[in-house]
Protein backbone atom coordinates (compact mmCIF):
# COMPACT_ATOMS: atom_id res chain seq x y z
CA UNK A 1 -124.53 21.73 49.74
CA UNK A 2 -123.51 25.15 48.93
CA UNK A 3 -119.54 24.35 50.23
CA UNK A 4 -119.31 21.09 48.75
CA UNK A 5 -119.68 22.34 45.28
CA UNK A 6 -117.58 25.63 46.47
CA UNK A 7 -115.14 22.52 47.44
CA UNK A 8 -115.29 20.94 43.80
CA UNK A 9 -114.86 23.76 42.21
CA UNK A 10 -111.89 24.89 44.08
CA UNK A 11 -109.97 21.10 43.52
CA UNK A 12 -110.88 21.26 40.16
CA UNK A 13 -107.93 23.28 38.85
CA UNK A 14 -105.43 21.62 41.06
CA UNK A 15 -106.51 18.22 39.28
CA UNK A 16 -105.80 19.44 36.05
CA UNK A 17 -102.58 20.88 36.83
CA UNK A 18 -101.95 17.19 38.33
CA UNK A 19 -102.95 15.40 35.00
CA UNK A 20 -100.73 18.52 33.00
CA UNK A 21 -97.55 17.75 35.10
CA UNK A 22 -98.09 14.04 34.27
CA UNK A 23 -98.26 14.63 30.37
CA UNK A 24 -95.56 16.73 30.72
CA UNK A 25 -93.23 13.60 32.52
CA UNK A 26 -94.63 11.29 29.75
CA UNK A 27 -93.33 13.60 26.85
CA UNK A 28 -90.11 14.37 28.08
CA UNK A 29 -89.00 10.55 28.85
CA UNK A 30 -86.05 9.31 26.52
CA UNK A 31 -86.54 6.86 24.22
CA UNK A 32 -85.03 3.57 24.04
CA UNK A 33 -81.10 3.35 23.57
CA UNK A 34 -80.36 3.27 19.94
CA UNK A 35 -78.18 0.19 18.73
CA UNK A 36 -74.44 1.00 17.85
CA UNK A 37 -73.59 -0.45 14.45
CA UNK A 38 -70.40 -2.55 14.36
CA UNK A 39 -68.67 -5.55 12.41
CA UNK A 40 -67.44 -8.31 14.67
CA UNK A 41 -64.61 -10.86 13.84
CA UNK A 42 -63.38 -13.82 15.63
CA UNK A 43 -60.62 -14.03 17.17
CA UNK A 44 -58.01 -16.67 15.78
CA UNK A 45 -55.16 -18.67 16.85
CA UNK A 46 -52.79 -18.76 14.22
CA UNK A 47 -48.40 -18.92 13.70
CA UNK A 48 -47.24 -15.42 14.52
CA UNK A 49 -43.44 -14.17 13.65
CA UNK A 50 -42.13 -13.24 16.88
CA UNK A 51 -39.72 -10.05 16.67
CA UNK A 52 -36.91 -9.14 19.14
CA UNK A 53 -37.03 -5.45 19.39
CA UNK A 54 -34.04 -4.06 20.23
CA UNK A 55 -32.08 -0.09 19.99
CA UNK A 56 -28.93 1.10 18.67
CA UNK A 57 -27.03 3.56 17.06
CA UNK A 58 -25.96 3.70 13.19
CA UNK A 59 -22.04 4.14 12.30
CA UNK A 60 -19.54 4.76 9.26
CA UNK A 61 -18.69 1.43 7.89
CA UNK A 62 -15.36 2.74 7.82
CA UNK A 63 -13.83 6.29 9.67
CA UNK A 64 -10.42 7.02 8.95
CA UNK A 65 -8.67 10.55 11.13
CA UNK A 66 -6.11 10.60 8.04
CA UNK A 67 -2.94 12.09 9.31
CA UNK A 68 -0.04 13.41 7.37
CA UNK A 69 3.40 11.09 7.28
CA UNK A 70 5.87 13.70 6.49
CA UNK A 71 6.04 17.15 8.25
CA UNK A 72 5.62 20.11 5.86
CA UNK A 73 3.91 23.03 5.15
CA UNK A 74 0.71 22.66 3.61
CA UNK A 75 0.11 24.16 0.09
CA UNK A 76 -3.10 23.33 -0.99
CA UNK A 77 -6.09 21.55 0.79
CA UNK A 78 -8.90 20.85 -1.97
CA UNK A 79 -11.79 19.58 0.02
CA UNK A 80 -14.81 20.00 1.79
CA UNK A 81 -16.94 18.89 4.15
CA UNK A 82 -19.30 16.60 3.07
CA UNK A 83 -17.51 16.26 -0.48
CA UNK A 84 -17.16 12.33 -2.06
CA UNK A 85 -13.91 10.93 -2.67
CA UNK A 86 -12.04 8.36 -4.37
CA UNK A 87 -9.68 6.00 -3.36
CA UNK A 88 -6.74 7.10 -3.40
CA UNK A 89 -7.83 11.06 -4.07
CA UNK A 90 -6.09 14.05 -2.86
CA UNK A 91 -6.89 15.48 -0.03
CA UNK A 92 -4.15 17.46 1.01
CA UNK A 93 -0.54 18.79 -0.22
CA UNK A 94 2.36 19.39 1.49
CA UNK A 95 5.39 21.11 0.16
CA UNK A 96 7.29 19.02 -1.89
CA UNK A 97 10.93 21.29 -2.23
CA UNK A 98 12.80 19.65 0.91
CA UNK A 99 11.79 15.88 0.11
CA UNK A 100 12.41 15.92 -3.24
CA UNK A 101 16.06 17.67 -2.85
CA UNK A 102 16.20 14.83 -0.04
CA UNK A 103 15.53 12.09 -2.97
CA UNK A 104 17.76 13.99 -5.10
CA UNK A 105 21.19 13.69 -2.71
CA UNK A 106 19.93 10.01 -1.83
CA UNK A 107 20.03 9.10 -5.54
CA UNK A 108 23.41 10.14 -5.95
CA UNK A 109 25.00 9.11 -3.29
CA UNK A 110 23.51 5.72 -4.45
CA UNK A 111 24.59 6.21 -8.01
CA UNK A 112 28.20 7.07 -6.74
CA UNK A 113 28.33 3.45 -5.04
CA UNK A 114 27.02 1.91 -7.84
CA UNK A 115 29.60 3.30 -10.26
CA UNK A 116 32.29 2.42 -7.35
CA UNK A 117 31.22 -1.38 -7.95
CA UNK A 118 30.98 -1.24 -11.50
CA UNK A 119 26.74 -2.01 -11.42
CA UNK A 120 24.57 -0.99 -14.25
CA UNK A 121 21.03 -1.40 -13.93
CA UNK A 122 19.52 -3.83 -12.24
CA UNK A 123 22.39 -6.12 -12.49
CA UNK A 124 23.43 -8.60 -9.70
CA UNK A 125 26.32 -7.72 -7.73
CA UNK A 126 29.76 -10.05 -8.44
CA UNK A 127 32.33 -9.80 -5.99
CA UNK A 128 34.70 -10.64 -8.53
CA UNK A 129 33.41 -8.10 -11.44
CA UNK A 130 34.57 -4.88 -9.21
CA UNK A 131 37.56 -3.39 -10.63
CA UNK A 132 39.32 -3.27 -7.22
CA UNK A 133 38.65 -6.92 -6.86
CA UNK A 134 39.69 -7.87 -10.19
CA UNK A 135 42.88 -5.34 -9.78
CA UNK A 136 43.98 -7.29 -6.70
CA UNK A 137 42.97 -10.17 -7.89
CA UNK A 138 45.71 -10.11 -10.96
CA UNK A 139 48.41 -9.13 -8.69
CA UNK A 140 47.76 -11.87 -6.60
CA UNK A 141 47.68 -14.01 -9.77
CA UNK A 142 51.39 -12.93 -10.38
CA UNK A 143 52.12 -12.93 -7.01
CA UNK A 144 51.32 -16.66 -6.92
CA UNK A 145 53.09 -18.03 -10.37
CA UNK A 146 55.91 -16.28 -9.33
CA UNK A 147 56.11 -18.17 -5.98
CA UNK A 148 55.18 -21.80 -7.69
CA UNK A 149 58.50 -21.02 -9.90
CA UNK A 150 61.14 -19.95 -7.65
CA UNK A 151 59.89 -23.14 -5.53
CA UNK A 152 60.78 -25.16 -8.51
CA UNK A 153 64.15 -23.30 -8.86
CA UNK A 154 64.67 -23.81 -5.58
CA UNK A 155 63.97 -27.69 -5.41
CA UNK A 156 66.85 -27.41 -8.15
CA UNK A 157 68.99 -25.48 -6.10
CA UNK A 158 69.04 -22.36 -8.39
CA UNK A 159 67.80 -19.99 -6.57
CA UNK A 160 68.52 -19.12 -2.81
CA UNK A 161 66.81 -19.36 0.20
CA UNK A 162 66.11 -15.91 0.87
CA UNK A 163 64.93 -15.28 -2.45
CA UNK A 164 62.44 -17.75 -2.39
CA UNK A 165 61.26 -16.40 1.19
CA UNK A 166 60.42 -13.04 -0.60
CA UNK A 167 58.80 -14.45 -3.22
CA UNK A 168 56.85 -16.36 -0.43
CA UNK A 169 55.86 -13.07 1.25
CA UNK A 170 55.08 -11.23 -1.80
CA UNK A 171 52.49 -13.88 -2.92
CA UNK A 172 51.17 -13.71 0.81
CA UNK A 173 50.90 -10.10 0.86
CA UNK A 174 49.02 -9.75 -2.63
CA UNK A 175 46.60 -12.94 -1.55
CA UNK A 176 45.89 -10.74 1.92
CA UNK A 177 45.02 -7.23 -0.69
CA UNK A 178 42.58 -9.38 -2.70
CA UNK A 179 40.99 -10.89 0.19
CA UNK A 180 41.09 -7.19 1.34
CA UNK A 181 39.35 -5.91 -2.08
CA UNK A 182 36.68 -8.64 -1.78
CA UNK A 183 35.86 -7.75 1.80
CA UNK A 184 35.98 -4.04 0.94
CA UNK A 185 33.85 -4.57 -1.93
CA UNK A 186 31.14 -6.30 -0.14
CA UNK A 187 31.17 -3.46 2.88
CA UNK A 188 30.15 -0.90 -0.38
CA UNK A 189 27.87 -3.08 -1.46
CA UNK A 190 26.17 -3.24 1.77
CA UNK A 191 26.31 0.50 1.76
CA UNK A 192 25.01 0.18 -0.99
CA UNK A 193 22.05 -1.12 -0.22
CA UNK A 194 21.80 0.94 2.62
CA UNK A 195 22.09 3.79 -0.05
CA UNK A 196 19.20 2.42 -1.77
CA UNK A 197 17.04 1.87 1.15
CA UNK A 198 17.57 5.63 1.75
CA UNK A 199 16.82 6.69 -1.97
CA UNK A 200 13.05 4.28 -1.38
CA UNK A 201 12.48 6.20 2.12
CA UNK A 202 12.79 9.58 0.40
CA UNK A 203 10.80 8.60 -2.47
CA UNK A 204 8.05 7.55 0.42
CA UNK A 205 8.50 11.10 1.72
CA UNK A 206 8.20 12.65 -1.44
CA UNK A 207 5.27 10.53 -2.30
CA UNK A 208 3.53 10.93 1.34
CA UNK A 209 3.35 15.07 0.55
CA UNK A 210 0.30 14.50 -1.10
CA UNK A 211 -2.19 12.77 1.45
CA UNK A 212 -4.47 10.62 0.07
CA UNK A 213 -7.80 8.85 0.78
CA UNK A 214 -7.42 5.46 2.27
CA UNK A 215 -11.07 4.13 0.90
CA UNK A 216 -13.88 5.41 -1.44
CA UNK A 217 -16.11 7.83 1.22
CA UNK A 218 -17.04 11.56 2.36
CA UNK A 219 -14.86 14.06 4.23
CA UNK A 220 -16.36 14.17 7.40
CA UNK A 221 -13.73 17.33 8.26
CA UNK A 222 -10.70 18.92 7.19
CA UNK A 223 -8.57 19.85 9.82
CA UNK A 224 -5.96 22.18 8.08
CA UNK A 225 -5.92 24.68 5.96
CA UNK A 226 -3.69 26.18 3.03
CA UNK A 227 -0.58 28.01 5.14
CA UNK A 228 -0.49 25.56 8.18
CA UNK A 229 2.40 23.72 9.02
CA UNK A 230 1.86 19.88 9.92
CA UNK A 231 4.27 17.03 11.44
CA UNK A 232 4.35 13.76 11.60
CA UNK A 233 1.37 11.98 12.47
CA UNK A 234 -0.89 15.40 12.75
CA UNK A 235 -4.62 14.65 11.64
CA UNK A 236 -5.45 16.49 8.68
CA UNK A 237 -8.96 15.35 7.87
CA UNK A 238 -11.45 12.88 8.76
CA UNK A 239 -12.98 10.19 5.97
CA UNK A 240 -15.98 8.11 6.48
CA UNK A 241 -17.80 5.42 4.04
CA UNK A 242 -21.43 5.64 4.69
CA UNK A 243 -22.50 2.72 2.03
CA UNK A 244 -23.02 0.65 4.06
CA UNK A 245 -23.62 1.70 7.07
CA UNK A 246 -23.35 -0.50 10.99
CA UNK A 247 -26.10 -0.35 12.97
CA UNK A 248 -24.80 -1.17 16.83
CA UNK A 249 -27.66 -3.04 18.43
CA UNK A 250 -27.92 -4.17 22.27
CA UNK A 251 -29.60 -7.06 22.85
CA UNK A 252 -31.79 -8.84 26.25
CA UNK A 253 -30.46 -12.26 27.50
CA UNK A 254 -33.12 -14.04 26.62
CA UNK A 255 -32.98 -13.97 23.43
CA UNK A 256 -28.91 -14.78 22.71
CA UNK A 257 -29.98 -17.95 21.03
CA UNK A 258 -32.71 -16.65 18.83
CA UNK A 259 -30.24 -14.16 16.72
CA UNK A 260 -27.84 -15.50 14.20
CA UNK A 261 -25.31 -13.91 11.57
CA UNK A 262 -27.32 -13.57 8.54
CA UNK A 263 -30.79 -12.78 10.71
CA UNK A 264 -32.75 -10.12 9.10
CA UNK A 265 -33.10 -6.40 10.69
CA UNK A 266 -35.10 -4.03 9.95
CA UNK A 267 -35.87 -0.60 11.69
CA UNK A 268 -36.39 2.72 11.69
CA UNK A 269 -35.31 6.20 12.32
CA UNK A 270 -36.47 9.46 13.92
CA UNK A 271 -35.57 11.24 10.71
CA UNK A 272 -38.08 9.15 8.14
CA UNK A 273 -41.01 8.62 10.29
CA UNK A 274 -43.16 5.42 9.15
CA UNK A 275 -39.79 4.05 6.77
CA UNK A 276 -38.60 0.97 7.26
CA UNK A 277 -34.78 0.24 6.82
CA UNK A 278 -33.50 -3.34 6.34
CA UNK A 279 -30.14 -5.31 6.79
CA UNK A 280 -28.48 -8.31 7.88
CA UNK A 281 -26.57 -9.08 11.37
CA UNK A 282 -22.91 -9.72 10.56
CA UNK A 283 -21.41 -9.26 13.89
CA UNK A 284 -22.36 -11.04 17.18
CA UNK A 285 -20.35 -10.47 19.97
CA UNK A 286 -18.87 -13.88 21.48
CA UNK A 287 -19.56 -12.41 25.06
CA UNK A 288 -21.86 -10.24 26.92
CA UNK A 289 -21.57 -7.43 28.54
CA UNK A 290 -21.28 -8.03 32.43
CA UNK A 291 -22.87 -4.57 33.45
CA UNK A 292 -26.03 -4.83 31.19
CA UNK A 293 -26.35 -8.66 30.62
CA UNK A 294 -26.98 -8.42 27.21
CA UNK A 295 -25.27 -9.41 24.19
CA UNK A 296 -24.23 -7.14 20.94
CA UNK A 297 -24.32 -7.64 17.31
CA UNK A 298 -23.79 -5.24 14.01
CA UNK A 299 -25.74 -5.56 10.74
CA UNK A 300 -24.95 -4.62 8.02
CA UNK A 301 -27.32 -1.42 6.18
CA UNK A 302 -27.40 -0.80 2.52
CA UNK A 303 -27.36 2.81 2.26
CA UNK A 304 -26.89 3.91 -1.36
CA UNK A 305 -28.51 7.03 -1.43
CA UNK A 306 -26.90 8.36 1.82
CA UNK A 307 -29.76 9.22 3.52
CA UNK A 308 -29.04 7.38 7.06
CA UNK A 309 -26.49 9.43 8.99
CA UNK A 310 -24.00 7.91 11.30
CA UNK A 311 -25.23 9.01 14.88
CA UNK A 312 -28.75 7.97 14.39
CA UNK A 313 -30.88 6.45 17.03
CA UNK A 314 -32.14 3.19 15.41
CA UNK A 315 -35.58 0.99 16.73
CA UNK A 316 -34.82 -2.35 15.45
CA UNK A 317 -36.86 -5.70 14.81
CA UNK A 318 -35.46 -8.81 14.68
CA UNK A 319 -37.54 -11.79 13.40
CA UNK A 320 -37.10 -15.13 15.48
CA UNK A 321 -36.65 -18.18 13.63
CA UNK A 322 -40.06 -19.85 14.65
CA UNK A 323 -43.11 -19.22 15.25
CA UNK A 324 -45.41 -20.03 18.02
CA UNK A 325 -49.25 -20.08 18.32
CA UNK A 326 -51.04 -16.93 19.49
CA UNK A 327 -54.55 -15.80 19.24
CA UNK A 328 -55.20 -12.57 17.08
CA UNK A 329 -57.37 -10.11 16.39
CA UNK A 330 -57.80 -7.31 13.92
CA UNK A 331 -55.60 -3.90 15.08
CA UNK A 332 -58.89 -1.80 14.73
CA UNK A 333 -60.37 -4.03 17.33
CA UNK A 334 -58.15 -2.97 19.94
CA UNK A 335 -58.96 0.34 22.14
CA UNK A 336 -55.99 1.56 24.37
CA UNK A 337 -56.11 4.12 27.13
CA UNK A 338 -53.98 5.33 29.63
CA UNK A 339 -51.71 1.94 29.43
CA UNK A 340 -54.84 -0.02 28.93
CA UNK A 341 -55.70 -2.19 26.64
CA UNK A 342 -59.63 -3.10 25.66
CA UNK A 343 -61.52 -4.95 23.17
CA UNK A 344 -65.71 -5.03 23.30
CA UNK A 345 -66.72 -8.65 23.02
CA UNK A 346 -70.14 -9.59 21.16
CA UNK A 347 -72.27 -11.19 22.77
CA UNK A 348 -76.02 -11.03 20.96
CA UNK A 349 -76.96 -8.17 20.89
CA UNK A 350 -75.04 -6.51 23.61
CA UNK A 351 -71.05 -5.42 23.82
CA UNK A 352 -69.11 -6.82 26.47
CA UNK A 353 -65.93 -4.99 27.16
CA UNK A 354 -63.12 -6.89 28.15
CA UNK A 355 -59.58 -6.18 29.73
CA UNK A 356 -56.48 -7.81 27.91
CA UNK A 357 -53.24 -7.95 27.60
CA UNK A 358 -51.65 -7.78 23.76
CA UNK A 359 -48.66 -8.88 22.27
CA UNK A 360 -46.71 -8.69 19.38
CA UNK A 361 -48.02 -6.83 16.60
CA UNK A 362 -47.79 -7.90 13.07
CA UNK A 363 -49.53 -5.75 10.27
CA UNK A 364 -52.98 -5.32 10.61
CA UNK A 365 -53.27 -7.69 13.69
CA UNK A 366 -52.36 -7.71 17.16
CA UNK A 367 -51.56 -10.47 19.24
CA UNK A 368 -54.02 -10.88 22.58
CA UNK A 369 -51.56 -13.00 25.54
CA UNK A 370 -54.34 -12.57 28.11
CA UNK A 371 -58.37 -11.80 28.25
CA UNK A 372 -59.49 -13.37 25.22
CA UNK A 373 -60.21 -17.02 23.81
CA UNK A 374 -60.07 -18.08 20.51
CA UNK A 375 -63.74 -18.00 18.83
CA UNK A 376 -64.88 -14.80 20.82
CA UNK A 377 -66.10 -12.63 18.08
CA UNK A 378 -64.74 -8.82 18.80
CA UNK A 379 -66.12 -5.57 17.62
CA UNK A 380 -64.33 -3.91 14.79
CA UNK A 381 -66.48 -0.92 13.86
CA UNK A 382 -67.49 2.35 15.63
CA UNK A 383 -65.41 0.57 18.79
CA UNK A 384 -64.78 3.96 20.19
CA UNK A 385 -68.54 4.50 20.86
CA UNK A 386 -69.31 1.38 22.55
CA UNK A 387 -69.36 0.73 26.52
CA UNK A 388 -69.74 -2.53 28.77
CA UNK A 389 -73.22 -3.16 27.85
CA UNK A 390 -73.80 -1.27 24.66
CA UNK A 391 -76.63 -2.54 22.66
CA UNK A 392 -75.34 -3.02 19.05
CA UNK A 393 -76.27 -4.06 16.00
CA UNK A 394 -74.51 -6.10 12.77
């Protein structure tokens, strides 16, 4: 009797340690999963404007390497990188002493011809007004009535033979000297004009000391400085027009038929991050190119403020024409990861999630291709929380 109460007394404190460890299990359970709040949408089929996206590079609507047309030594170069210029405005001068003494001597020998001929002005030239010609001409006048009388006298047998054969000659010989002063005077007046021509050329010389802009742009660089000497055909500076500007653009196959002159572009830069850009195609090549299969086309960039730079890298979108079905879904509905994309499907009260494929983006909604049907309703709130099976709530 004695052990079996030594026996209860002994199991007694390994009982209550029992019923202690099983309190302790109870209180430390979790509780139930808490529901994850979230707004859910359906997912629509609706038109969507397609975009061709497509890279290229921004250029100078126009680049001129202006060179100098008359060699020289440079006297005065007043530009600048960077600096705006006119049409038409100096860039850089060129001694002027040997062209204009050039113009000088062409002038006169020009003038000398013209006095030669007896020209004033502008007035046309008259073979007949040149005082040689008209000098000849009189003798040959004489010459003639002279000969028409002693061949009367000699039909009257007043006059010999051999007098009339001089007269005969003489007439002969002064027709030949004003046939002579008209030919002579047309040679001068075709070195004349060669005369002229000359005085024009060194009036281009003179002129071409002072290069010039060819358009309304920047200096992009000046190659010579005050002191250098230049020839014919040496590059001086380097003129651009940046407003507008080209953007180059390459683009796929596919999508030849879809891109038209007048299509709309817009795009963006590296150097304005989030800024949109817009212009029109202008340009589309009439053939591909072989090695790349793809076609290219220019548009046309208004860039008044000159803040795009010939040389950027441009990320272009080009709108298709139509516009095709798709199903869509807010952009906050979307989770992507590691080249994934995921949306969380509601199902009740639970969150499904659900491997798709997306598509074209278009403001605040994103196109699903693949994993989703229209109706679904998708989680839009506290996504990032949820997982496959999440309870949630809303």
């Amino acid at each position: 009797m004695n052990r079996f109460v030594a026996l209860a007394v002994l199991a007694a404190p390994l009982v209550a340690a029992g019923c202690s460890t099983g309190d302790a299990k109870t209180k430390d359970q979790p509780s139930a999963a808490q529901a994850v709040a979230v707004s859910a949408v359906a997912a629509t089929e609706q038109p969507i404007a397609r975009f061709i996206r497509a890279t290229g590079t921004l250029m100078a609507e126009e680049q001129a390497e202006v060179a100098a047309e008359t060699p020289g030594r440079v006297v005065a170069a007043p530009i600048e990188r960077g600096m705006a210029v006119a049409d038409g405005a100096e860039l850089v001068q060129i001694s002027p002493t040997e062209t204009d003494a050039q113009l000088k001597e062409a002038e006169a020998n020009a003038a000398q011809i013209e006095a030669r001929l007896g020209l004033t002005g502008n007035a046309a030239f008259d073979v007949n007004a040149v005082p040689e010609v008209q000098n000849a001409k009189a003798g040959y006048d004489l010459a003639q009535s002279e000969f028409t009388r002693i061949q009367s006298l000699l039909s009257q047998r007043v006059v010999s033979q051999s007098e009339f054969d001089q007269r005969r000659t003489t007439a002969e010989a002064a027709r030949q000297q004003y046939e002579a002063a008209k030919n002579g005077a047309a040679q001068q007046y075709q070195s004349l004009l060669a005369a002229r021509a000359r005085v024009a050329l060194a009036k281009k010389a003179l002129a071409d000391t002072v290069v010039r802009s060819p358009f309304n742009g920047s200096v992009a660089q000046r190659l010579v400085s005050a002191g250098d000497y230049v020839n014919k055909g040496m590059k001086v500076a380097v003129v651009v027009r940046v407003n507008p500007l080209r953007v180059q653009l390459t683009i796929p196959e596919q999508f030849v038929s879809a891109v038209a002159v007048g299509s709309p572009v817009n795009f963006e830069v590296d150097a304005y991050p989030g800024r949109r850009f817009e212009g029109k195609v202008r340009y589309v090549s009439p053939a591909l190119q072989a090695d790349q299969r793809a076609l290219t086309i220019e548009a046309a960039v208004p860039n008044p403020n000159g803040e795009l730079k010939p040389g950027f890298f441009a990320t272009a979108r080009i709108e298709q024409p139509a516009r095709t079905p798709g199903i869509v879904v807010p952009a906050d509905a979307v989770v992507s990861s590691g080249g994934t994309a995921r949306v969380f499907v509601v199902n009740g009260d639970r969150a499904e999630e659900r491997i798709v494929t997306t598509g074209q983006a278009s403001g605040d909604v994103v196109e699903i291709t693949k994993g989703l049907k229209a109706g679904e309703r998708v989680a839009t709130k506290n996504v990032a929380k949820l997982v496959d099976g999440s309870k949630v709530q809303g």
